[in-house]
C-alpha atoms as a PDB file:
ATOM      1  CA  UNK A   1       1.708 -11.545  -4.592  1.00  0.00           C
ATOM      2  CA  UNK A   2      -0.995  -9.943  -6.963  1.00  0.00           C
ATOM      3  CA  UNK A   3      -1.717  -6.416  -5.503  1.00  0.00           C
ATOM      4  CA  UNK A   4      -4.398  -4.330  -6.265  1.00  0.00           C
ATOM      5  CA  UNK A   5      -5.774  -0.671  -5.952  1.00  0.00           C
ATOM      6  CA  UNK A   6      -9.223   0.777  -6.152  1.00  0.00           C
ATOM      7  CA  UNK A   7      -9.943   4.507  -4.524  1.00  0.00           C
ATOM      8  CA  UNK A   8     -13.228   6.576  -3.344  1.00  0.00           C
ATOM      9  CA  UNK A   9     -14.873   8.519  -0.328  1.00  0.00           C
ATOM     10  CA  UNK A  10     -16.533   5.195   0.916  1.00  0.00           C
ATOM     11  CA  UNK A  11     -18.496   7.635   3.356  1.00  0.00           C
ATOM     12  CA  UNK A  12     -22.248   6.549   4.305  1.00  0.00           C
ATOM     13  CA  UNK A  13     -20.579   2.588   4.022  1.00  0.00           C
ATOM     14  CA  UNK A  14     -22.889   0.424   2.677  1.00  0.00           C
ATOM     15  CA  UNK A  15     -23.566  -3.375   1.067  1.00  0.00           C
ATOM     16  CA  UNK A  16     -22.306  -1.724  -2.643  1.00  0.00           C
ATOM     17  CA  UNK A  17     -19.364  -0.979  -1.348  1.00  0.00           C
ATOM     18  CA  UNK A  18     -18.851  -4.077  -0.062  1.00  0.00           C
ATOM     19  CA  UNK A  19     -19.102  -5.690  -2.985  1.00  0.00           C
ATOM     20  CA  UNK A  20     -16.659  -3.622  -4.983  1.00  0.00           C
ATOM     21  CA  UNK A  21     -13.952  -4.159  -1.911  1.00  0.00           C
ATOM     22  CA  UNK A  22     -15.062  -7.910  -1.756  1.00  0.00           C
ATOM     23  CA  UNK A  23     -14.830  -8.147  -5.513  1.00  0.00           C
ATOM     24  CA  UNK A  24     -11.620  -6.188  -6.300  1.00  0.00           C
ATOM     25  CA  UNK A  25     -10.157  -8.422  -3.236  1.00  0.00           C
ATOM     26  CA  UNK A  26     -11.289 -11.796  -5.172  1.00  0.00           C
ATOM     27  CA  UNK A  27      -8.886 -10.375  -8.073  1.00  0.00           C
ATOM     28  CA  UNK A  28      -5.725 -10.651  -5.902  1.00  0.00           C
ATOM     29  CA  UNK A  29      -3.726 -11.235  -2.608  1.00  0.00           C
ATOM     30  CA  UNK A  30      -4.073  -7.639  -1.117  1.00  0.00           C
ATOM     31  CA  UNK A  31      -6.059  -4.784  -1.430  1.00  0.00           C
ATOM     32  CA  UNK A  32      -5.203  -1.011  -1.396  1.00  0.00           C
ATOM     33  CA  UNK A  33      -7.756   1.214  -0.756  1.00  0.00           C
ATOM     34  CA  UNK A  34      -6.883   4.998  -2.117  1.00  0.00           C
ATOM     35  CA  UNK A  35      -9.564   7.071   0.355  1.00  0.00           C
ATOM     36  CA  UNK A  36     -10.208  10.353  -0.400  1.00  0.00           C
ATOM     37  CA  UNK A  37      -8.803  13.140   1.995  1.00  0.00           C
ATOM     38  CA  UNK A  38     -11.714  15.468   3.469  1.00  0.00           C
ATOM     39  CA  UNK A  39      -9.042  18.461   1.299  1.00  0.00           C
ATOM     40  CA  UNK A  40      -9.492  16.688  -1.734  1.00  0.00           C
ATOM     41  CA  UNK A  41     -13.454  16.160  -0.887  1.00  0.00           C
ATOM     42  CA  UNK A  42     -14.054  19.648  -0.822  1.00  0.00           C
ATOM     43  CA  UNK A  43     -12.027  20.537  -3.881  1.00  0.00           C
ATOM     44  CA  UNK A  44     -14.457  18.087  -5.808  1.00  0.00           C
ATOM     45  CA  UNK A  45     -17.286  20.031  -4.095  1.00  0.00           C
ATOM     46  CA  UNK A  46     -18.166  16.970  -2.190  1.00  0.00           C
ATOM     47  CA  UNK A  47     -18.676  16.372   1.378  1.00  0.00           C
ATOM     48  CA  UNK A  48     -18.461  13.004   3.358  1.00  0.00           C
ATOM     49  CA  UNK A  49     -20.087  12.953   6.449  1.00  0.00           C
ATOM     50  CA  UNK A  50     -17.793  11.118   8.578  1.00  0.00           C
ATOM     51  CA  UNK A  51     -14.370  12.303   9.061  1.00  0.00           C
ATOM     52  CA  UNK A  52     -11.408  11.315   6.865  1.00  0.00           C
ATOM     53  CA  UNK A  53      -9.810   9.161   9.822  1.00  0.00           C
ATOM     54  CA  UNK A  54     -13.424   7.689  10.880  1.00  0.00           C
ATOM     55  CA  UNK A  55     -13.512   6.404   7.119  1.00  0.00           C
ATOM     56  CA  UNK A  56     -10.125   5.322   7.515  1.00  0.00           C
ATOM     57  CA  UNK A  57     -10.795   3.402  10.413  1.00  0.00           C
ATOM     58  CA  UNK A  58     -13.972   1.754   9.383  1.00  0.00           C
ATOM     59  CA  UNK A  59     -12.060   0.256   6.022  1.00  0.00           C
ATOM     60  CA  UNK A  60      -9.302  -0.706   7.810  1.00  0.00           C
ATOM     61  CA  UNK A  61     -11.554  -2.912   9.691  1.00  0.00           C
ATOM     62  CA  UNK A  62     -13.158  -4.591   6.770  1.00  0.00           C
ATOM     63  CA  UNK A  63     -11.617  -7.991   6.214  1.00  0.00           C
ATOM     64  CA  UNK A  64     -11.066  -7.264   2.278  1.00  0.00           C
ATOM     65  CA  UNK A  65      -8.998  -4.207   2.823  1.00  0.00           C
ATOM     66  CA  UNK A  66      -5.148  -4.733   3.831  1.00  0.00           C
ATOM     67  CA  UNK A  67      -3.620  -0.717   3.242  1.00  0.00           C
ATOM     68  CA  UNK A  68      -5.670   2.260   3.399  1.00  0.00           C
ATOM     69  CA  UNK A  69      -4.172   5.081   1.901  1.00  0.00           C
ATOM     70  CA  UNK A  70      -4.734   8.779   1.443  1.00  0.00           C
ATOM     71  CA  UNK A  71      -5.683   9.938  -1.768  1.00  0.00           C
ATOM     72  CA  UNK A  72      -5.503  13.670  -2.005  1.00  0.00           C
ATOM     73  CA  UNK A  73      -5.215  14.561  -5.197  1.00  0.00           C
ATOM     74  CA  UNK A  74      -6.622  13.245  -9.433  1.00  0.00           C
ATOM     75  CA  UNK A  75      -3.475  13.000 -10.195  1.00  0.00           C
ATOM     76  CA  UNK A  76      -1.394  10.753  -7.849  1.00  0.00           C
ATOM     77  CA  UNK A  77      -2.598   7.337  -9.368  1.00  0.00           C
ATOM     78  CA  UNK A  78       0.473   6.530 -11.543  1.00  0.00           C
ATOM     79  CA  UNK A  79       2.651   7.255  -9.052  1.00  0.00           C
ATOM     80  CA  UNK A  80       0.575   5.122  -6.388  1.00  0.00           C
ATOM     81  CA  UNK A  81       0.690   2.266  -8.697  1.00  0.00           C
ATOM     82  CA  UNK A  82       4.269   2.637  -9.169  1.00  0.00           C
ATOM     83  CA  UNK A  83       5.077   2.880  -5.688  1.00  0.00           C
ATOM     84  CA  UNK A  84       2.974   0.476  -4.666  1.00  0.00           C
ATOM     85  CA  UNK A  85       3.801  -2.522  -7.022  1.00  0.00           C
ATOM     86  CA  UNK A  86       0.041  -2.649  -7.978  1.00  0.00           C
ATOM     87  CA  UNK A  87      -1.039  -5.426 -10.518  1.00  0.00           C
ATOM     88  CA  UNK A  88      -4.621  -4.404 -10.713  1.00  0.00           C
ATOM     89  CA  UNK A  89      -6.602  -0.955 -11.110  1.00  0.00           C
ATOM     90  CA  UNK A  90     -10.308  -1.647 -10.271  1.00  0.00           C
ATOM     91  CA  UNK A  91     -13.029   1.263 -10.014  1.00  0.00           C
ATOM     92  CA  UNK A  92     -16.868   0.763 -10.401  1.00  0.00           C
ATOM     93  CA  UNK A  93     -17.877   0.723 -14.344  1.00  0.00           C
ATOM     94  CA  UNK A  94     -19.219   4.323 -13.755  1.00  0.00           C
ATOM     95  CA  UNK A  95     -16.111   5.551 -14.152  1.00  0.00           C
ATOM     96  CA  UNK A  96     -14.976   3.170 -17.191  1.00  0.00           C
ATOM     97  CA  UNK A  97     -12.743   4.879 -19.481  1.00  0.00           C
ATOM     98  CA  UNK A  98     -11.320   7.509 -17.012  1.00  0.00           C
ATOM     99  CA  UNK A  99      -8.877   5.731 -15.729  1.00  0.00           C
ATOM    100  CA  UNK A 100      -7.358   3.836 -19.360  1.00  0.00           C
ATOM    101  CA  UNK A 101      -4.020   5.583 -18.811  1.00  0.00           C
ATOM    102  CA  UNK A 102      -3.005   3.190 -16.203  1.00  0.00           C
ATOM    103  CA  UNK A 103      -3.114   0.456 -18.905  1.00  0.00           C
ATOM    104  CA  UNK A 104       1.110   1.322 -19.398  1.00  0.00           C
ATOM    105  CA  UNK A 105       0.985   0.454 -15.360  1.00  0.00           C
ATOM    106  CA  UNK A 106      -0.652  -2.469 -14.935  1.00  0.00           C
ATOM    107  CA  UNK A 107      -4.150  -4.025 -15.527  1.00  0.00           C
ATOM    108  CA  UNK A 108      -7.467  -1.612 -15.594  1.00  0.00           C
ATOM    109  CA  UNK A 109     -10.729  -3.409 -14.634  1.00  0.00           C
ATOM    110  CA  UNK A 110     -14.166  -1.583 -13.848  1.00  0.00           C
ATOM    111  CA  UNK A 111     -16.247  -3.599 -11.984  1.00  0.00           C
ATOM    112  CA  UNK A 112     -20.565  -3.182 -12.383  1.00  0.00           C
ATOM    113  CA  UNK A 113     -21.955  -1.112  -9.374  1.00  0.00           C
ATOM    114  CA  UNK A 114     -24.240  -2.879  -7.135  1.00  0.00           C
ATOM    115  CA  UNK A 115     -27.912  -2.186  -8.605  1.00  0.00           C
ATOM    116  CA  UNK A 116     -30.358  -0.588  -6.083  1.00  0.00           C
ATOM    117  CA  UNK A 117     -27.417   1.516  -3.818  1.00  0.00           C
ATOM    118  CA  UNK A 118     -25.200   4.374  -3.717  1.00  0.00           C
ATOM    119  CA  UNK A 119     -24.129   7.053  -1.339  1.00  0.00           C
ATOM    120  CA  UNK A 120     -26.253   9.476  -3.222  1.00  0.00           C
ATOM    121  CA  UNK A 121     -29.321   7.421  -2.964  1.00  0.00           C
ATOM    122  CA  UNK A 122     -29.504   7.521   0.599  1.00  0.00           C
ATOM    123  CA  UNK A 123     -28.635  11.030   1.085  1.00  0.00           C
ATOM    124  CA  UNK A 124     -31.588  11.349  -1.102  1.00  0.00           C
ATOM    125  CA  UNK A 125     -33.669   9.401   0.759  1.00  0.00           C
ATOM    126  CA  UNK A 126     -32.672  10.484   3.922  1.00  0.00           C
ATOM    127  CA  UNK A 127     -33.441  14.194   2.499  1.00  0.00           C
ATOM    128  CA  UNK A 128     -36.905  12.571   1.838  1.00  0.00           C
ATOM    129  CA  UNK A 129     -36.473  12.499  -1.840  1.00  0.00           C
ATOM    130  CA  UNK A 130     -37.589   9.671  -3.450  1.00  0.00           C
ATOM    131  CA  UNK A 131     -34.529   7.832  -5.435  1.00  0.00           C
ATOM    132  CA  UNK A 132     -35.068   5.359  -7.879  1.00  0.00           C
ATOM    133  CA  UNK A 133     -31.825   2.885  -8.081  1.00  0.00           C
ATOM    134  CA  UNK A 134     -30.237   2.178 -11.304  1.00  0.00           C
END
């Protein structure tokens, strides 16, 4: 079984995320999903709107995702892949290069963002700011 990891807030949930969890899912058999603690939010200076276990629950139900798991810290990744038997590290190509070190682990692939969407976008909009998608 090919196992793969990807991690983030996934707060405001929408089509782009989606996409990366149906698209990570399409490179294996089962999908872990590392989701940010509201702790580990707040020491990044960043705030989700729903609740740690609300974001839990609503990737749990997505038919892509088999293990949600906390991720409460930068640093916990190695071990997580260790742990976890993980084949595949996938992240949206925003972050490409950050992650490289996990190449001694096990495969590193960032995968293009959805064009047109992203959390901050709508917060944007929703703040009536006008945001133009990249």
């Amino acid at each position: 079984m090919k196992k793969v990891l990807t991690y983030g807030t996934f707060d405001l949930l929408h089509f782009g995320h989606i996409n990366l969890l149906k698209r990570a899912k399409a490179l294996g058999d089962y999908l872990i999903v590392g989701l940010s603690t509201d702790e580990f939010n707040e020491g990044k200076n960043k705030r989700a709107y729903h609740s740690f276990e609300d974001r839990k629950m609503i990737l749990e139900s997505i038919r892509y995702v088999d293990k949600v798991i906390p991720e409460s810290n930068w640093n916990q990744k190695i071990e997580d892949v260790c742990k976890y038997q993980v084949d595949i590290f996938v992240m949206g190509d925003d972050w490409k290069g950050r992650f490289d070190f996990l190449k001694d682990y096990c495969k590193v692939v960032y995968l293009p963002r959805t064009i047109g969407i992203s959390t901050s976008g709508i917060k944007d909009d929703l703040n009536g700011r006008k945001w133009l998608g990249s």
